[in-house]
Protein backbone atom coordinates (compact mmCIF):
# COMPACT_ATOMS: atom_id res chain seq x y z
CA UNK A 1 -12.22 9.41 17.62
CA UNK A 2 -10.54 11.18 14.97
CA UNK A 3 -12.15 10.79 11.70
CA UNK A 4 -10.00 11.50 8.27
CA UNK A 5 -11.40 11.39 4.81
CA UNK A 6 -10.65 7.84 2.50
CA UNK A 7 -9.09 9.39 -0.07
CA UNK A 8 -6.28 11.05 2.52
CA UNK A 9 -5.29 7.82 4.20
CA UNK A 10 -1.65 6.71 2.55
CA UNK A 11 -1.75 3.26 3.33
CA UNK A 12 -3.53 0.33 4.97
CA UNK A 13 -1.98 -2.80 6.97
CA UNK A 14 -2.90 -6.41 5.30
CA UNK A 15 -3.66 -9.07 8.40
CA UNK A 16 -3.14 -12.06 6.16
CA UNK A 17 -3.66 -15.52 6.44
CA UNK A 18 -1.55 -16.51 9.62
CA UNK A 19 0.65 -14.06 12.16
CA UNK A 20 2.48 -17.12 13.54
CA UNK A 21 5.87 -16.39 11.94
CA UNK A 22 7.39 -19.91 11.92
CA UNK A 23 4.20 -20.39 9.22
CA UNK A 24 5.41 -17.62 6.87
CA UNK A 25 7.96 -19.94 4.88
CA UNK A 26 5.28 -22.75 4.23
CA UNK A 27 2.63 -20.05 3.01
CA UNK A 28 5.28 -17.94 1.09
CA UNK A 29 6.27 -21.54 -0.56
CA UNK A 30 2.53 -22.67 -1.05
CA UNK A 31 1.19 -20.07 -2.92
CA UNK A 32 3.87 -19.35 -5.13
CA UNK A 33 3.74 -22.44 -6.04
CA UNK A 34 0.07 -22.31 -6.57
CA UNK A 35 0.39 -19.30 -8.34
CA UNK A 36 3.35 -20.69 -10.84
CA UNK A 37 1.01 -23.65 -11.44
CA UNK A 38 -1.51 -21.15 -12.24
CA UNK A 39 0.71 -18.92 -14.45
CA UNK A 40 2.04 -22.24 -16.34
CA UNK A 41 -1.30 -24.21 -16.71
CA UNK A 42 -3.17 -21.05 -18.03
CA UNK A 43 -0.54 -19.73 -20.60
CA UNK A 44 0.06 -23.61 -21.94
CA UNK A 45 -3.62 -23.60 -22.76
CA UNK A 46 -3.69 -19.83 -24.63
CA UNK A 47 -0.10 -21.49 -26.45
CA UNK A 48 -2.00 -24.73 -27.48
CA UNK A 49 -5.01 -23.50 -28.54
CA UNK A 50 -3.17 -20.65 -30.50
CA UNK A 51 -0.89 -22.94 -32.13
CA UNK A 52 -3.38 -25.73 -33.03
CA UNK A 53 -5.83 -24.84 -35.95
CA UNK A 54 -8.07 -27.59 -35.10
CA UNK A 55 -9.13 -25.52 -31.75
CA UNK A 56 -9.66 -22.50 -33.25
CA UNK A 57 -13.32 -22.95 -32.32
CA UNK A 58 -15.85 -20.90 -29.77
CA UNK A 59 -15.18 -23.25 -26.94
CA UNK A 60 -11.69 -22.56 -27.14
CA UNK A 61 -11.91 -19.19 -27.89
CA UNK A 62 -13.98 -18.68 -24.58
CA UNK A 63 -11.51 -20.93 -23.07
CA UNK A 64 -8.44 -18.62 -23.83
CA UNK A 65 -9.97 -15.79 -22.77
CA UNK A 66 -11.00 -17.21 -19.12
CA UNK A 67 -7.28 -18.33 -19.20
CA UNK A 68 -5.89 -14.87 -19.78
CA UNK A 69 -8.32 -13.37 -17.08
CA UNK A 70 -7.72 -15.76 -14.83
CA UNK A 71 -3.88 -14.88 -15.21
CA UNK A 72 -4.52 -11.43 -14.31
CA UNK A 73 -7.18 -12.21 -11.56
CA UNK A 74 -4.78 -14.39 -9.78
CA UNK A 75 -1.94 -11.96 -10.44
CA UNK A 76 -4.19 -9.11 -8.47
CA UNK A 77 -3.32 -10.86 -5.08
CA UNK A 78 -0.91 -13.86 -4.78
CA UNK A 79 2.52 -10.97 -5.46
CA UNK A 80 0.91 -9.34 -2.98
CA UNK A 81 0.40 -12.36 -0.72
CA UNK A 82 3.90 -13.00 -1.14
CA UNK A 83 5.31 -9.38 -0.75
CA UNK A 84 3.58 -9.61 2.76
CA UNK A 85 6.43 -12.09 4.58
CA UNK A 86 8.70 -8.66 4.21
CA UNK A 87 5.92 -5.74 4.19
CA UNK A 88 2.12 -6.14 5.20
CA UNK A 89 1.67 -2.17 3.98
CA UNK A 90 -0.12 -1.35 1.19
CA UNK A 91 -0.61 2.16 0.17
CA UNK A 92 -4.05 3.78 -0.41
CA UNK A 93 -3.31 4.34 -4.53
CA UNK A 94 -2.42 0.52 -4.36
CA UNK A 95 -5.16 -0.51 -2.58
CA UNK A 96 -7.57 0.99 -4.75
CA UNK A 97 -6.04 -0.35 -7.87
CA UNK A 98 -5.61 -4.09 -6.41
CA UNK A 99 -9.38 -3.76 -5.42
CA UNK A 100 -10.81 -2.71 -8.89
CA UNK A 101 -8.37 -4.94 -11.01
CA UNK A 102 -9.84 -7.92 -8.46
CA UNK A 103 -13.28 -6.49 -9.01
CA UNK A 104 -12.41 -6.30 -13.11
CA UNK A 105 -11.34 -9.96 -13.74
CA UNK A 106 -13.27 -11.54 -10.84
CA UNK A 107 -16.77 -10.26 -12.62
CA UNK A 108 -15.27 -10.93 -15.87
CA UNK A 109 -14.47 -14.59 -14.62
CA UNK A 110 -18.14 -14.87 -13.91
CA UNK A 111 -19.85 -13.39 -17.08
CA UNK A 112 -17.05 -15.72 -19.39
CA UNK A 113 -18.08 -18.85 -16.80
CA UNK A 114 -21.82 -17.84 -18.35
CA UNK A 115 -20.68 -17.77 -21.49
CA UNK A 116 -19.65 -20.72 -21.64
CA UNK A 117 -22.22 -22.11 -20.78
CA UNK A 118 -24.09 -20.41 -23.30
CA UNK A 119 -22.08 -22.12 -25.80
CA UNK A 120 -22.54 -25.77 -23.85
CA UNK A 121 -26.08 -24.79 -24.28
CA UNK A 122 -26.51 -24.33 -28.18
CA UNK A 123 -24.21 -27.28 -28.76
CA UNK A 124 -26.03 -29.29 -27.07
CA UNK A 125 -29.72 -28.46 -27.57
CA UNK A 126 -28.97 -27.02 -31.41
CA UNK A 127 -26.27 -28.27 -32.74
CA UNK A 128 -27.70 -28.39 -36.65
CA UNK A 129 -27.03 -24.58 -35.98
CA UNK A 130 -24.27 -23.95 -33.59
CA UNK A 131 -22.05 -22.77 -36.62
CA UNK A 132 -24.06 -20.30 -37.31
CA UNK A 133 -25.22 -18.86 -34.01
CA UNK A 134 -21.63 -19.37 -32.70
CA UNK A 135 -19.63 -17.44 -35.10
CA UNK A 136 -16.64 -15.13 -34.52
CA UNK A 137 -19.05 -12.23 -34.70
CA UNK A 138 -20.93 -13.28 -31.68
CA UNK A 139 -17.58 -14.31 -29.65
CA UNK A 140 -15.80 -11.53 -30.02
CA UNK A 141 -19.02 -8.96 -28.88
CA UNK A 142 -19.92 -11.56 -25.90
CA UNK A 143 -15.87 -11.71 -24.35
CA UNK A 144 -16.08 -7.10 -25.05
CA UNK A 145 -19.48 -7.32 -23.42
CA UNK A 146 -18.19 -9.24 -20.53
CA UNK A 147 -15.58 -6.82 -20.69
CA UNK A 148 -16.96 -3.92 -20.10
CA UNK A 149 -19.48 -4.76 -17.85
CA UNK A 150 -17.22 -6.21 -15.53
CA UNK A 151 -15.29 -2.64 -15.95
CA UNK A 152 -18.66 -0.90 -15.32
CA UNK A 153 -18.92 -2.75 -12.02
CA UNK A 154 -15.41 -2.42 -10.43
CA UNK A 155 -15.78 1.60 -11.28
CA UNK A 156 -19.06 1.47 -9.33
CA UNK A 157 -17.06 0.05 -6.33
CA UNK A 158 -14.74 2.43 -6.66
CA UNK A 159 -17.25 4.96 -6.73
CA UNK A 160 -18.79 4.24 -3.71
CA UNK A 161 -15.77 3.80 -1.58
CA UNK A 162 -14.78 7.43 -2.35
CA UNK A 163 -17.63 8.51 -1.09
CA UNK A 164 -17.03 7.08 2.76
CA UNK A 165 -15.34 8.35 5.56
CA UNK A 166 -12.67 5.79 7.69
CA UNK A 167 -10.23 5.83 10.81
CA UNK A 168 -6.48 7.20 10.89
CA UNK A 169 -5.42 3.90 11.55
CA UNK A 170 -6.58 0.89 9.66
CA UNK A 171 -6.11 -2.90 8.77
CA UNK A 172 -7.89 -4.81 6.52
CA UNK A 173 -8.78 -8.53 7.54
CA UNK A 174 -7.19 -10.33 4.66
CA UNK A 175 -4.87 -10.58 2.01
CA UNK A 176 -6.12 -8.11 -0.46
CA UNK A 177 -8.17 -5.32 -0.29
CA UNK A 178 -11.83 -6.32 -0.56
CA UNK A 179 -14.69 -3.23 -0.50
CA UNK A 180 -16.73 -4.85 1.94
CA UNK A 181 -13.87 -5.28 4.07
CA UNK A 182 -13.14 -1.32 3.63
CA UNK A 183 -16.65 -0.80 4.54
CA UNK A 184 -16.18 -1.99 7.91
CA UNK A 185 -13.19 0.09 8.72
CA UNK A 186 -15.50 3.11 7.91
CA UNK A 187 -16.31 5.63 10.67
CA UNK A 188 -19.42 7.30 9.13
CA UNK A 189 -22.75 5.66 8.33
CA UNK A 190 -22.10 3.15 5.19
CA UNK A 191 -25.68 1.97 5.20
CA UNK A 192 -26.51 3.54 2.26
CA UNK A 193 -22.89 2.28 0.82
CA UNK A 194 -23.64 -1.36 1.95
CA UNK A 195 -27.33 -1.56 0.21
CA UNK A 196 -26.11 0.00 -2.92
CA UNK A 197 -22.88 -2.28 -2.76
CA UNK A 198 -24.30 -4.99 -2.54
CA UNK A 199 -27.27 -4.37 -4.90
CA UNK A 200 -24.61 -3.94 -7.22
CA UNK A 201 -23.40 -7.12 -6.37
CA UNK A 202 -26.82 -8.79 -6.61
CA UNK A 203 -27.14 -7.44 -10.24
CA UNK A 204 -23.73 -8.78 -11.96
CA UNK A 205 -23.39 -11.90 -10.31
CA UNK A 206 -27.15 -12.78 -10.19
CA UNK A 207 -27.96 -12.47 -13.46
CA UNK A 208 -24.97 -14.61 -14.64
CA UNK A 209 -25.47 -17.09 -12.13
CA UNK A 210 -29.33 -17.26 -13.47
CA UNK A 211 -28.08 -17.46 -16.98
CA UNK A 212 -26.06 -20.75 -15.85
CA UNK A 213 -28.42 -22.13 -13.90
CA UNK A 214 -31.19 -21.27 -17.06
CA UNK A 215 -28.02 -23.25 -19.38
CA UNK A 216 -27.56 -26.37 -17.58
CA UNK A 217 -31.38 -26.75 -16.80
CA UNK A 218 -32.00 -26.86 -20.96
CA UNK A 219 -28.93 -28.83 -21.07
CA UNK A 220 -29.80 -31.46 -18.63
CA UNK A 221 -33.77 -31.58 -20.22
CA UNK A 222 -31.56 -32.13 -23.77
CA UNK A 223 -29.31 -34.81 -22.58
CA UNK A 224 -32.18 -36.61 -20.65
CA UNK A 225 -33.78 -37.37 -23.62
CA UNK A 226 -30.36 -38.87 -25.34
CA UNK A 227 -31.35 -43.01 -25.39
CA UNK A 228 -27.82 -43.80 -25.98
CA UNK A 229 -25.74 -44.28 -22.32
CA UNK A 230 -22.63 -43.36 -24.52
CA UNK A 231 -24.14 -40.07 -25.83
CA UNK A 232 -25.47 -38.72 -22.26
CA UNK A 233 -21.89 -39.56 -21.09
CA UNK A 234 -20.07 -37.36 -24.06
CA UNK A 235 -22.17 -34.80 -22.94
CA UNK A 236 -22.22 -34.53 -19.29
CA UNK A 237 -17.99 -34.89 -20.20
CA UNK A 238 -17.80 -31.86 -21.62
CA UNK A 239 -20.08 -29.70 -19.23
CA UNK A 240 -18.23 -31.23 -16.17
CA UNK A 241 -14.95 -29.74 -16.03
CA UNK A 242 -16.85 -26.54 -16.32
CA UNK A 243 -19.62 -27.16 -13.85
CA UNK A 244 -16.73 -27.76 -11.42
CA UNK A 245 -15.53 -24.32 -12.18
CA UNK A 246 -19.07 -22.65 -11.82
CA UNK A 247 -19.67 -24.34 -8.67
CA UNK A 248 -16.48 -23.41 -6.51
CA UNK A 249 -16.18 -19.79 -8.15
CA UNK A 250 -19.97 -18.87 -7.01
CA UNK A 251 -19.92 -21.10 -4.13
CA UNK A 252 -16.95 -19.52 -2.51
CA UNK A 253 -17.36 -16.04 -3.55
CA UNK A 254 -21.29 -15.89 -2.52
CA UNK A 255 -19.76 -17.47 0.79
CA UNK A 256 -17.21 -15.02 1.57
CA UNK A 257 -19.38 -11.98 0.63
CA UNK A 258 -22.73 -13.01 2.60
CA UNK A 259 -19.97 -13.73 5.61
CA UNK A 260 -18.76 -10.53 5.10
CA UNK A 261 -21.99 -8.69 5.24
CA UNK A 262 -22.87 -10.15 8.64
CA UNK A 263 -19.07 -9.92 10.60
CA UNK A 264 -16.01 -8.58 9.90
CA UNK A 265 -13.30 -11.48 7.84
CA UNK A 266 -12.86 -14.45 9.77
CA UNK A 267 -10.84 -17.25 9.20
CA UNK A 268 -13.37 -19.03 7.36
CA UNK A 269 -13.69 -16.08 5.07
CA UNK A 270 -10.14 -15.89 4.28
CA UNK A 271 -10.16 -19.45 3.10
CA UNK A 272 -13.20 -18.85 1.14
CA UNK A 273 -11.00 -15.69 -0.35
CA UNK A 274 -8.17 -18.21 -0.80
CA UNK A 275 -10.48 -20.52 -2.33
CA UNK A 276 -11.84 -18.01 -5.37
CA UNK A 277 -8.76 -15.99 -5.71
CA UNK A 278 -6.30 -18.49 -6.05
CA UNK A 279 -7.85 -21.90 -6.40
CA UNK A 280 -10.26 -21.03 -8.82
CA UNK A 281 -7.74 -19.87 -11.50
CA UNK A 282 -5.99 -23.48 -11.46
């Protein structure tokens, strides 16, 4: 088999959801839709909380922020989705960029969701001093933090998938381009690629995931201990809508990748793609 360099491959063919053709109408309606909802929802909530002194606090900051990365995460694959009922083709340069802007806000998503909890966390269990932990000081370094570690981690990606070796001919098993699904298509040994990968992987979602699991474990002692029914309710209100968040972010993501690192994309890891790609964000 002839074997070609990653880096001189010009373009790669996106498989998608569905190939029956009488269902590309209903999909091409269904996620625009989504994404429109998505798009709205998000930017009303930057608007309000802009326009509204009374929410210029650290939970709305943190909130604003996950809205505008949640704009561009969604916005990383859903044109593309769309694009794909004329032209499944995506060229290498594209496919690169789609896969570290994914990688960007999708890890960014993550370290803001434990953030946030963070913030749950010391205004629940300290509130005497959540002024003064929480102050515009601290925000502002956790959202660049989040930042750039999210940054750090899509350039490691990247990194590593210049560094493999792939067929003439490929197609990628979904609707964006995903690095372990560019790791399969590889010709030469990706062993190394796969343990480092996801390593990586294991590093900057793990430790978020612990840091929201370490959160809600001090929040739940905290609220426990609340004698009042209406006080424990107050509180569990205003960690649920995030929980929610937490739980089908992680839950689908974690999903797709440990499907992933067993067998190439299958259906059920499209729909977990679908799931933290496009639901997520709405």
């Amino acid at each position: 088999m002839e074997l070609k360099n990653l880096t001189h491959v010009s373009e790669f063919f996106l498989l998608g959801l569905s190939d029956d053709l009488e269902l590309q109408p209903l999909l091409l309606g269904l996620f625009l839709s989504m994404y429109l909802v998505a798009m709205l929802g998000n930017m009303l909530i930057i608007l309000t909380v802009s326009s509204d002194s009374r929410l210029h606090t650290p939970m709305y900051f943190f909130l604003c922020s996950l809205s505008l990365v949640d704009i561009c995460f969604i916005s990383t694959t859903v044109p593309k989705m769309i694009e794909m009922t004329h032209s499944r083709v995506i060229s290498y340069g594209g496919c690169l960029t789609q896969m570290c802007s994914l990688i960007l806000f999708g890890c960014m998503d993550g370290m803001l969701l434990t953030v946030m909890a963070y913030d749950r966390f010391v205004a629940i269990c300290h509130p005497l001093h959540y002024s003064a932990t929480m102050n515009s000081h601290l925000c502002c370094f956790l959202v660049l933090v989040s930042f750039f570690m999210s940054l750090l981690e899509s350039q490691l990606h990247n990194l590593m998938l210049l560094q493999i070796t792939c067929c003439k001919d490929v197609n990628i098993s979904n609707f964006f381009c995903d690095p372990s699904q560019l790791l399969h298509l590889a010709c030469s040994d990706t062993f190394t690629n796969n343990i480092v990968m996801y390593f990586v992987v294991a590093i900057f979602g793990g430790i978020p995931l612990t840091g929201i699991f370490c959160s809600y474990y001090k929040i739940v002692s905290s609220i426990l201990r609340v004698p009042a029914i209406g006080g424990k309710y107050k509180a569990f209100s205003t960690c649920g809508s995030h929980l929610s968040v937490v739980c089908l972010f992680y839950g689908t993501s974690i999903g797709g990748y440990l499907g992933s690192a067993l067998l190439p994309s299958t259906s059920k890891d499209v729909v977990a793609s679908v799931m933290y790609t496009v639901v997520t964000p709405i």
